[in-house]
PDB file of N, CA and C in Angstrom:
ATOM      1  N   UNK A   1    -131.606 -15.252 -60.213  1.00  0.00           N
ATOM      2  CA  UNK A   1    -130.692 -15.532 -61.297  1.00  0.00           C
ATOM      3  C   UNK A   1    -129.320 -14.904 -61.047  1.00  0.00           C
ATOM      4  N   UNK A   2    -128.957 -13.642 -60.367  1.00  0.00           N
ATOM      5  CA  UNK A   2    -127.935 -12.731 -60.193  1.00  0.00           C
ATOM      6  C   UNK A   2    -127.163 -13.224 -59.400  1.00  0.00           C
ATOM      7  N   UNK A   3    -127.564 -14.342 -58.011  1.00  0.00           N
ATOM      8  CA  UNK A   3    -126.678 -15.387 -58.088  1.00  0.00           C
ATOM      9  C   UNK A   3    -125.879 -16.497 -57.891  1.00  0.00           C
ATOM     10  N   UNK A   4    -126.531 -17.293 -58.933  1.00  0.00           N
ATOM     11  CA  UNK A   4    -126.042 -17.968 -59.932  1.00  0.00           C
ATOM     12  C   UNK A   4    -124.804 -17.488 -60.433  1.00  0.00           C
ATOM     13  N   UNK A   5    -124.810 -16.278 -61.388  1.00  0.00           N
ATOM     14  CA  UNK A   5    -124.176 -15.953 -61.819  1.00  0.00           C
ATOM     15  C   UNK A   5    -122.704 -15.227 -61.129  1.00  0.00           C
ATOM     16  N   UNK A   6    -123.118 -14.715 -59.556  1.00  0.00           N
ATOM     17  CA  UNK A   6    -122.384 -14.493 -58.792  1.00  0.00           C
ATOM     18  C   UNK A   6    -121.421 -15.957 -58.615  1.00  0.00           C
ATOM     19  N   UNK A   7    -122.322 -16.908 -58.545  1.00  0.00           N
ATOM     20  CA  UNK A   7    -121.371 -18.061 -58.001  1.00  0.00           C
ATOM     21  C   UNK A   7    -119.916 -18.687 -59.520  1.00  0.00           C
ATOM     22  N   UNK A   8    -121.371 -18.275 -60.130  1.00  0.00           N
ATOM     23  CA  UNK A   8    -119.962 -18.759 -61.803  1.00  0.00           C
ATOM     24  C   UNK A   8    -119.133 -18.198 -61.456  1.00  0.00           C
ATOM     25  N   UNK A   9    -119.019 -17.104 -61.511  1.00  0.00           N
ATOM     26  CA  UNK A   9    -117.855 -15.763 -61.155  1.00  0.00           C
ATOM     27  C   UNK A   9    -116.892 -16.417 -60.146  1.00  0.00           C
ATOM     28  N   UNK A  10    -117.770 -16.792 -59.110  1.00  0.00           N
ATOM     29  CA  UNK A  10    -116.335 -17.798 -57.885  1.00  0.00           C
ATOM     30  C   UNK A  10    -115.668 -18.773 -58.870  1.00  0.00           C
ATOM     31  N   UNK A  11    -116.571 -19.360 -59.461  1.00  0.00           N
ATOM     32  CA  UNK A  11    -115.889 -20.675 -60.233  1.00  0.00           C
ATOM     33  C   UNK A  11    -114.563 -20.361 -61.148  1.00  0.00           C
ATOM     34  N   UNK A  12    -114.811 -19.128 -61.873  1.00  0.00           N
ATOM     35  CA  UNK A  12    -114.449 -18.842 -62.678  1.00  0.00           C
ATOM     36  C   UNK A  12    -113.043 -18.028 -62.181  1.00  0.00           C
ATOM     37  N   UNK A  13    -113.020 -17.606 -60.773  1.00  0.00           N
ATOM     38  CA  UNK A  13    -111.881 -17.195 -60.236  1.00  0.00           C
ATOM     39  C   UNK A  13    -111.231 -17.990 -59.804  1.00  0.00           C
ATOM     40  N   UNK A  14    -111.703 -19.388 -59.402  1.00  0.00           N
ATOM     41  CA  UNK A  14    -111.063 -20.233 -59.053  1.00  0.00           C
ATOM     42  C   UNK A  14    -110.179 -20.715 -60.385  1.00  0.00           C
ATOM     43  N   UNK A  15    -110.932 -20.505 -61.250  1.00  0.00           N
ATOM     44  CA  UNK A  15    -110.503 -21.470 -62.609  1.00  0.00           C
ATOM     45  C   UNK A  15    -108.470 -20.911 -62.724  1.00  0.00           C
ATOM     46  N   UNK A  16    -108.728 -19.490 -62.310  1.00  0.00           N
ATOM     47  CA  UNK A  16    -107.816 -18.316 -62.498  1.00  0.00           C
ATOM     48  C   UNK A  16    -106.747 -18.781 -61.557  1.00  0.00           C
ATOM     49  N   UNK A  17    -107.343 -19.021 -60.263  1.00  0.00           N
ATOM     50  CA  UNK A  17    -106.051 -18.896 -59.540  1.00  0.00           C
ATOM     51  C   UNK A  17    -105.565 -21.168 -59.325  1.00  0.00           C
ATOM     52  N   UNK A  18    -105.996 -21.259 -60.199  1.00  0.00           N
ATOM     53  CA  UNK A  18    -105.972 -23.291 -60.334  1.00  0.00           C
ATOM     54  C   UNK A  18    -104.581 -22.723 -61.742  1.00  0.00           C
ATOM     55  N   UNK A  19    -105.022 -22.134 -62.771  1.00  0.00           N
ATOM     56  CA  UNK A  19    -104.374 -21.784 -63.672  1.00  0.00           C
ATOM     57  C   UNK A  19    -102.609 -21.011 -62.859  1.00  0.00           C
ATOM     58  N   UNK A  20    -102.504 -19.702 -62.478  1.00  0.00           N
ATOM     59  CA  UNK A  20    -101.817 -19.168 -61.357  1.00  0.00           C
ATOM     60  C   UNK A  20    -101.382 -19.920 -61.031  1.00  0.00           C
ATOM     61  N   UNK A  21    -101.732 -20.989 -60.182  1.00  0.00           N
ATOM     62  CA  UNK A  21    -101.073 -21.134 -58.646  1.00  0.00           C
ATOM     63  C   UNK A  21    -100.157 -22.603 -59.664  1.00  0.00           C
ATOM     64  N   UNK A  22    -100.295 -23.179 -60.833  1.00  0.00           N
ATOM     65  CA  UNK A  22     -99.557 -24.469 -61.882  1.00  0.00           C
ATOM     66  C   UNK A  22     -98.695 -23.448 -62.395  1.00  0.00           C
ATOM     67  N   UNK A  23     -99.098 -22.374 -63.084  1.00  0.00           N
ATOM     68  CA  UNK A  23     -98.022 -21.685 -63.790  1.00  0.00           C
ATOM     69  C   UNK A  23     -96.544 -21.043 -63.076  1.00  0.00           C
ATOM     70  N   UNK A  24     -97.072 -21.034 -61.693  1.00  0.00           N
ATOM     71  CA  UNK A  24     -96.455 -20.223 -60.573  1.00  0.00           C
ATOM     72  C   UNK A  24     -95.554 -21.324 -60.326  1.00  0.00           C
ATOM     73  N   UNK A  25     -96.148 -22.508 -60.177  1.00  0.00           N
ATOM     74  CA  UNK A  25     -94.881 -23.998 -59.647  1.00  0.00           C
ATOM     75  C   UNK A  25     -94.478 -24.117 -60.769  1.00  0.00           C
ATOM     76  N   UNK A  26     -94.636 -24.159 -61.901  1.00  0.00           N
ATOM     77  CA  UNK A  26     -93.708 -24.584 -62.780  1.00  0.00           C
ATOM     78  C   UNK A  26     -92.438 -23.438 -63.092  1.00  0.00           C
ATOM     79  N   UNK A  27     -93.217 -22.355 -63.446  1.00  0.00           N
ATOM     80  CA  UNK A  27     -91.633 -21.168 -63.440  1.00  0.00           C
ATOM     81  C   UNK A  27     -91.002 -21.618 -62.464  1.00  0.00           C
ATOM     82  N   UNK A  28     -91.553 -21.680 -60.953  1.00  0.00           N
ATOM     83  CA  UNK A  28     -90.242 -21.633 -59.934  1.00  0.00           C
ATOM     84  C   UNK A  28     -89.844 -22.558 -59.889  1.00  0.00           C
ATOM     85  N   UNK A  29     -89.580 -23.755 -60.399  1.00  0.00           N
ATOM     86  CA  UNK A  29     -89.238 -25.408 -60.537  1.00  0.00           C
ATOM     87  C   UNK A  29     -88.529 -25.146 -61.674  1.00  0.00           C
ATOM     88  N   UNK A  30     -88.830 -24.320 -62.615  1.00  0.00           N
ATOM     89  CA  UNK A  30     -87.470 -24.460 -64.094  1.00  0.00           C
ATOM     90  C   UNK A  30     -86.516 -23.577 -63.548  1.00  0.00           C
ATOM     91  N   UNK A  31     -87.235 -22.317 -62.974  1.00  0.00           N
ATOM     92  CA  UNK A  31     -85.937 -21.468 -62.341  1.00  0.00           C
ATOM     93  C   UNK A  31     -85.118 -21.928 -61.648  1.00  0.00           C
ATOM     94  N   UNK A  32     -85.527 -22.033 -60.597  1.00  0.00           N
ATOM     95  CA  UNK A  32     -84.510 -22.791 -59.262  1.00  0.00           C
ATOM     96  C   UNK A  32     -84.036 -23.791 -59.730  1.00  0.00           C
ATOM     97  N   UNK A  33     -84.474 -24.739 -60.181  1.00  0.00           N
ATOM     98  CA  UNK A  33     -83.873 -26.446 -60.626  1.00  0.00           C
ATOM     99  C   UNK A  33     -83.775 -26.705 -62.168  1.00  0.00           C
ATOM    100  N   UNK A  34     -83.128 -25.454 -62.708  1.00  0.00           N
ATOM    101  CA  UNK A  34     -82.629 -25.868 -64.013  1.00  0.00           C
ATOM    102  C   UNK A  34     -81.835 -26.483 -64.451  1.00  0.00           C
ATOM    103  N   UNK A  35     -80.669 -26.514 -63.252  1.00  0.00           N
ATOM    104  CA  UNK A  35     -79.412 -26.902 -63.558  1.00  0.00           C
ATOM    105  C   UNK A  35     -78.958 -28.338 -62.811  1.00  0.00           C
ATOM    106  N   UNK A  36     -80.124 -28.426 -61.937  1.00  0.00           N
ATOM    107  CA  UNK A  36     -80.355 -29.928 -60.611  1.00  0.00           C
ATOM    108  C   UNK A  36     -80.601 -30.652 -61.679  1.00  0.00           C
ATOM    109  N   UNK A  37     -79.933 -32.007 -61.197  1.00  0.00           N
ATOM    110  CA  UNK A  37     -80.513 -33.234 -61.986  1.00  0.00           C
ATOM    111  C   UNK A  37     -81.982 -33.998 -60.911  1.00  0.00           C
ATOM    112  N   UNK A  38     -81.711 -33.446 -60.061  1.00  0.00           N
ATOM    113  CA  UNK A  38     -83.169 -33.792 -59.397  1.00  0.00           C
ATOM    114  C   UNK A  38     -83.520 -32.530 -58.113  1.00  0.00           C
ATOM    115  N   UNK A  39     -84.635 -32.418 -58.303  1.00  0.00           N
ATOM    116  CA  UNK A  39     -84.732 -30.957 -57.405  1.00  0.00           C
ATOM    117  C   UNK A  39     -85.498 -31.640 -56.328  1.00  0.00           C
ATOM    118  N   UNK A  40     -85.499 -30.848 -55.055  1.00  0.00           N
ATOM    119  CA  UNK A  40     -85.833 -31.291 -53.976  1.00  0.00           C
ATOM    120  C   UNK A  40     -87.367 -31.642 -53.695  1.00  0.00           C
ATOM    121  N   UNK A  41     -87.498 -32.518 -52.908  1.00  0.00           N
ATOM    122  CA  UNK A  41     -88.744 -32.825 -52.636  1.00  0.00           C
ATOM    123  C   UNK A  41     -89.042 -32.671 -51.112  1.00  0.00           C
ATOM    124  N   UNK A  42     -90.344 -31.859 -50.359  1.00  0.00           N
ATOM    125  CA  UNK A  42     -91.119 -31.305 -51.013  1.00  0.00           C
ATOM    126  C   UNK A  42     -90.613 -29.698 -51.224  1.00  0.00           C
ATOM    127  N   UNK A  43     -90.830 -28.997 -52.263  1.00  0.00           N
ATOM    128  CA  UNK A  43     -90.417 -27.545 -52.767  1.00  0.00           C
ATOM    129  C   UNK A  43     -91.846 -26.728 -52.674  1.00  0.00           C
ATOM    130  N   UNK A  44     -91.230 -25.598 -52.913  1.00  0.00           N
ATOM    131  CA  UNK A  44     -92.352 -24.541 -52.816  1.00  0.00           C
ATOM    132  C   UNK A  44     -93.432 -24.659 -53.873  1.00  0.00           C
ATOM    133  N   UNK A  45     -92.676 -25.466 -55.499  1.00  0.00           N
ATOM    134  CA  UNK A  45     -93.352 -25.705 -57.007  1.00  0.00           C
ATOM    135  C   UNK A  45     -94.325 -26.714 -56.083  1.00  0.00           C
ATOM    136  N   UNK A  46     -93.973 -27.942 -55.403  1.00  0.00           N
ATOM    137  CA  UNK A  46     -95.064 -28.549 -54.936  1.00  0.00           C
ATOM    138  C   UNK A  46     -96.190 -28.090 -53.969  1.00  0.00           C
ATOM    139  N   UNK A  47     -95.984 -26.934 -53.129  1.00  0.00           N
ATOM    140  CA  UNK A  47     -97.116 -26.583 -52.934  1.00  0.00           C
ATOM    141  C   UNK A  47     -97.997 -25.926 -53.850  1.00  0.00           C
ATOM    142  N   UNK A  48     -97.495 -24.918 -54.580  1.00  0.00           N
ATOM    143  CA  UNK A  48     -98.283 -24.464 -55.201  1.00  0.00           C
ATOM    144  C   UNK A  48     -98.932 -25.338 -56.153  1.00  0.00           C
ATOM    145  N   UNK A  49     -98.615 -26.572 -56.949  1.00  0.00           N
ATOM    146  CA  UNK A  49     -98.825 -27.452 -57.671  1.00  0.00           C
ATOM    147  C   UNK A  49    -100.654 -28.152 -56.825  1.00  0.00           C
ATOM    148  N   UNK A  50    -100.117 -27.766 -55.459  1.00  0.00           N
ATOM    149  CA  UNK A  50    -101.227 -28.695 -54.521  1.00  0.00           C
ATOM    150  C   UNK A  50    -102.138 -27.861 -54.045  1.00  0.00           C
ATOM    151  N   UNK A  51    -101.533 -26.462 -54.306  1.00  0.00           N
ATOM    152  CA  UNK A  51    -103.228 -25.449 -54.018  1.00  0.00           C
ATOM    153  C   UNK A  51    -104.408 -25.219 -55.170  1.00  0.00           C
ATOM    154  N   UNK A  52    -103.663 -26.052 -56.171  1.00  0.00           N
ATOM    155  CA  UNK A  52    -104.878 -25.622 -57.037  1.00  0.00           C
ATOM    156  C   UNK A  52    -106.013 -26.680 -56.846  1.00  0.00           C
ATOM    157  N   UNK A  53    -105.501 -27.929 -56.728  1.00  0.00           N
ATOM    158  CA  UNK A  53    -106.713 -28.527 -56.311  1.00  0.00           C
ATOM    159  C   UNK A  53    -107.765 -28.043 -54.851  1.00  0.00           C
ATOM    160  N   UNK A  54    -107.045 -27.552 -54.115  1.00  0.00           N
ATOM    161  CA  UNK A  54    -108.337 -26.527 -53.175  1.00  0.00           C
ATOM    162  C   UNK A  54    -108.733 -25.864 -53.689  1.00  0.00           C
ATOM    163  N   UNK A  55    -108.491 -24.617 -54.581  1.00  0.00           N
ATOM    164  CA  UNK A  55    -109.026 -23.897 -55.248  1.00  0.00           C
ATOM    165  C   UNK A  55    -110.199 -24.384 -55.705  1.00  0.00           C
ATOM    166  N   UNK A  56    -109.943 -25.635 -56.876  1.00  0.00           N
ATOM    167  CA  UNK A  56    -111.363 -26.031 -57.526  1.00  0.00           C
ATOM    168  C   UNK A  56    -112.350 -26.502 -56.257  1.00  0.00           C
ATOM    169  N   UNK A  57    -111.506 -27.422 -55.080  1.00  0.00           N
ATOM    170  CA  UNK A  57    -112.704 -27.450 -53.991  1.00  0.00           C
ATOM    171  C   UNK A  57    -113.651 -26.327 -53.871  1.00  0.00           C
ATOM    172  N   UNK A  58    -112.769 -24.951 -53.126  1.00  0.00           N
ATOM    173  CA  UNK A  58    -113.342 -24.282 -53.050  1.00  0.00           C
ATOM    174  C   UNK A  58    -114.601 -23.650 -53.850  1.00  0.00           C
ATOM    175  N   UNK A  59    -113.805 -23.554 -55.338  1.00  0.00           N
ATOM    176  CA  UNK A  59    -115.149 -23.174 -56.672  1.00  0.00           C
ATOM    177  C   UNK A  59    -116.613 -24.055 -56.351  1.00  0.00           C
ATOM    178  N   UNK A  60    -116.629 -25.308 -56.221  1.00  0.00           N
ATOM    179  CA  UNK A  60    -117.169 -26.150 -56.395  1.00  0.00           C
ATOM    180  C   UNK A  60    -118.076 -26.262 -55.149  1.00  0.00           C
ATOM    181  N   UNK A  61    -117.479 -25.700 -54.021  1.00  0.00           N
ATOM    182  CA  UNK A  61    -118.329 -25.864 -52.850  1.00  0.00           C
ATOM    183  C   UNK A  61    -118.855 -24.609 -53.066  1.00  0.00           C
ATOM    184  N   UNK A  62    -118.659 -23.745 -53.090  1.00  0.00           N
ATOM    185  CA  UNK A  62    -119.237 -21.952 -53.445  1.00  0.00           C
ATOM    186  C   UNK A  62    -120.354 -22.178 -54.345  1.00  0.00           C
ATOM    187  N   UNK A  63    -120.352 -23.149 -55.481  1.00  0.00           N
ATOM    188  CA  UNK A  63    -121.304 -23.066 -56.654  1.00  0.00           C
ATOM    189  C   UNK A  63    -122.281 -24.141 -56.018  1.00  0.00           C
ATOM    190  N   UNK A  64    -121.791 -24.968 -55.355  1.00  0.00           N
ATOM    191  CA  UNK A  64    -123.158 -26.096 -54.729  1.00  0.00           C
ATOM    192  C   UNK A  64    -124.110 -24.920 -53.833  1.00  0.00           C
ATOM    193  N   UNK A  65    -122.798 -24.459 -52.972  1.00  0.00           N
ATOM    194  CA  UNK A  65    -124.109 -23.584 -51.873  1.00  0.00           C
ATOM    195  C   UNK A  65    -125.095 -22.291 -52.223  1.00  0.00           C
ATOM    196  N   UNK A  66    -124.736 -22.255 -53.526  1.00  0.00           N
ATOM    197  CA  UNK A  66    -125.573 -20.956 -54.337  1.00  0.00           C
ATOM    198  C   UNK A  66    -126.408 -22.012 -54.919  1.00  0.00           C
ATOM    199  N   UNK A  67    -126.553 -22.836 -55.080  1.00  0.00           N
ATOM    200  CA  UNK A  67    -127.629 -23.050 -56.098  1.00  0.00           C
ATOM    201  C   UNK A  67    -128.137 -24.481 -55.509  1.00  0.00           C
ATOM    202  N   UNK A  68    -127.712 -25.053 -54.069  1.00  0.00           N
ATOM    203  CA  UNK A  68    -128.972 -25.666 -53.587  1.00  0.00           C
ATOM    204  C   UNK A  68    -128.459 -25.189 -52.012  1.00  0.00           C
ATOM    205  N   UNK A  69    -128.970 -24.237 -51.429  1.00  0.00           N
ATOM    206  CA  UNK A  69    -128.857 -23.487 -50.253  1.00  0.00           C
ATOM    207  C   UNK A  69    -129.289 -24.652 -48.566  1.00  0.00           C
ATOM    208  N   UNK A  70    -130.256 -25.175 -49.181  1.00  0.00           N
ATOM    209  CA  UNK A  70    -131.033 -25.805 -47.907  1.00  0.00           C
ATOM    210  C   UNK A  70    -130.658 -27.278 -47.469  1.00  0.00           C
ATOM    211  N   UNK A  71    -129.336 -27.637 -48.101  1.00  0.00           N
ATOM    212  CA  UNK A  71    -128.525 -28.768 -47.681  1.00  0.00           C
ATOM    213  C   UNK A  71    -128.485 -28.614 -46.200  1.00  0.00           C
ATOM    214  N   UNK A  72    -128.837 -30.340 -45.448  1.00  0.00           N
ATOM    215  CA  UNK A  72    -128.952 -30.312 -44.059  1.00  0.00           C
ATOM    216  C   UNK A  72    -127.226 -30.656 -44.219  1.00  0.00           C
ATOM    217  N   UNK A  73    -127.236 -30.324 -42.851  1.00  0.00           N
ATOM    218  CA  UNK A  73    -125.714 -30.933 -41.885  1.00  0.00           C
ATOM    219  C   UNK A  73    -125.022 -32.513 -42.597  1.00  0.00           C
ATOM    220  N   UNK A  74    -126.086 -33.672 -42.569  1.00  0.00           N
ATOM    221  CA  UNK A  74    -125.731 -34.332 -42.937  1.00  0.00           C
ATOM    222  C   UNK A  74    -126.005 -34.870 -44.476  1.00  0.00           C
ATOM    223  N   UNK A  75    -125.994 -34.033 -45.327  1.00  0.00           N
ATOM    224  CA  UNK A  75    -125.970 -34.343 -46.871  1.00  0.00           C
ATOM    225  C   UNK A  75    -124.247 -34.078 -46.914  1.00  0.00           C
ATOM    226  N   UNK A  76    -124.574 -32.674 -46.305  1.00  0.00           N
ATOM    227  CA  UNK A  76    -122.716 -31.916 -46.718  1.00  0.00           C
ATOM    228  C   UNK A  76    -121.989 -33.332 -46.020  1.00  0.00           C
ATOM    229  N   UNK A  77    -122.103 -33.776 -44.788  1.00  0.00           N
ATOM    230  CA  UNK A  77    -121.020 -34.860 -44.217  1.00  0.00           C
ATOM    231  C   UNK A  77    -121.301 -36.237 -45.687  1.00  0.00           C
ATOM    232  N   UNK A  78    -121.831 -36.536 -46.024  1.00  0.00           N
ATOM    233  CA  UNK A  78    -121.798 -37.161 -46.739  1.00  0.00           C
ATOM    234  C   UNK A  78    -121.194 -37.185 -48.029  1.00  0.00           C
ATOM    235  N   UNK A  79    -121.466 -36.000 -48.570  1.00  0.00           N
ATOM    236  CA  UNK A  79    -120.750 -35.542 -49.203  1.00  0.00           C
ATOM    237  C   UNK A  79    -118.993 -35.395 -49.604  1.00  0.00           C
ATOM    238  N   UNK A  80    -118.766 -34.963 -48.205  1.00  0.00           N
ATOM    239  CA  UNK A  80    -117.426 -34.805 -47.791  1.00  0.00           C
ATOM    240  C   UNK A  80    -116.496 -36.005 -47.840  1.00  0.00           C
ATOM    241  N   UNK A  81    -117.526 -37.208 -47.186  1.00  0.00           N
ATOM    242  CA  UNK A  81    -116.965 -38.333 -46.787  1.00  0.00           C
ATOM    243  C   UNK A  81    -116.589 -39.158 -48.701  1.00  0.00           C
ATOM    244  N   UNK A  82    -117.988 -38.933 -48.938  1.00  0.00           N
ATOM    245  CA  UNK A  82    -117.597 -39.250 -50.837  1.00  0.00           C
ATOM    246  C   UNK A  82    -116.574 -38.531 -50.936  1.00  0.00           C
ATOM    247  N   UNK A  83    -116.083 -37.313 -51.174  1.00  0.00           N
ATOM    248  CA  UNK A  83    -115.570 -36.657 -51.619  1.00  0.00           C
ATOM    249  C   UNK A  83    -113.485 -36.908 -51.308  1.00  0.00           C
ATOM    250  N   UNK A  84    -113.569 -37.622 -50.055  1.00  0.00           N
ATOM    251  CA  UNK A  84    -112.444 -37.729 -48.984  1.00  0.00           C
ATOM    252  C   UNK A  84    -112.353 -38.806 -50.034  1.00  0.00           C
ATOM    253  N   UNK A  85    -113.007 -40.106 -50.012  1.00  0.00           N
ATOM    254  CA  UNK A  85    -112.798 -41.327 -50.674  1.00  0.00           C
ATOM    255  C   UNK A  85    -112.485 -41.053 -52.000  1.00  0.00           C
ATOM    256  N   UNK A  86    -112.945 -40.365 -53.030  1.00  0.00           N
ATOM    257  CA  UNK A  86    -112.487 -40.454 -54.446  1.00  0.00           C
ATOM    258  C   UNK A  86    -111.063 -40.144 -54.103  1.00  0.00           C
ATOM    259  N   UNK A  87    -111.125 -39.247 -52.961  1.00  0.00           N
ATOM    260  CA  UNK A  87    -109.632 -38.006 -53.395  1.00  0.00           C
ATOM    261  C   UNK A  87    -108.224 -39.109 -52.745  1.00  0.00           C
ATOM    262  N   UNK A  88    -108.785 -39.823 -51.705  1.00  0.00           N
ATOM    263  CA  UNK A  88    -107.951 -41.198 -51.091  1.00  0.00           C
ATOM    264  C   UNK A  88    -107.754 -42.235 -52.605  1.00  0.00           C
ATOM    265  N   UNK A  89    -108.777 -42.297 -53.116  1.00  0.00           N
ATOM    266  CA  UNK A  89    -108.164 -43.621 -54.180  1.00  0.00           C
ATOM    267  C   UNK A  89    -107.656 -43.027 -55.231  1.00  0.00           C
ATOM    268  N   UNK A  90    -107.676 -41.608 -55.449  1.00  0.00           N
ATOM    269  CA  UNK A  90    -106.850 -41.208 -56.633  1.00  0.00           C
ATOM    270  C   UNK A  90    -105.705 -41.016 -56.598  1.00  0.00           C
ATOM    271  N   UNK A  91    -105.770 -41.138 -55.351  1.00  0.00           N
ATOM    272  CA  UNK A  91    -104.251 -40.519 -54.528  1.00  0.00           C
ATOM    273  C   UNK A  91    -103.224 -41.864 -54.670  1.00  0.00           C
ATOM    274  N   UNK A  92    -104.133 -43.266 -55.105  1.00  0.00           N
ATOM    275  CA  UNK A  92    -103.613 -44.942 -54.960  1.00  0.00           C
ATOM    276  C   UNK A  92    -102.646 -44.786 -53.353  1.00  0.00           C
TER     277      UNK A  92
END
């Protein structure tokens, strides 16, 4: 059970630094480009804007491998490959 609960804890830090790493691009995008009628593309606000979605990867892969451990080689590739495709068509 201890963890499980270890892995929430990843999730839950992830949740932290997904939160962080949006709050972090947006201050530095009002700061720097308050006064721009269009601020540059790509900026530092856009990376950080784009690490939070690894972050939740990360949470999400941390909480799969705690709580089903004995995934072969090719579940995870499968996985991945789903995972590549949602993230390709959301992307349009």
């Amino acid at each position: 059970m201890r963890r499980t609960h270890d892995s929430y804890a990843h999730v839950a830090l992830g949740g932290f630094f997904v939160l962080l790493s949006f709050s972090l691009g947006d201050l530095y995008y009002v700061l720097e480009f308050a006064d721009a009628e269009d601020g540059p593309f790509p900026s530092m606000a856009d990376a950080l804007y784009l690490a939070l979605y690894r972050a939740c990867d990360v949470g999400l892969i941390l909480l799969l491998k705690r709580r089903a451990p004995s995934l072969t080689s090719a579940v995870w590739l499968d996985g991945l490959i789903g995972a590549l495709g949602f993230d390709a068509a959301r992307r349009g």
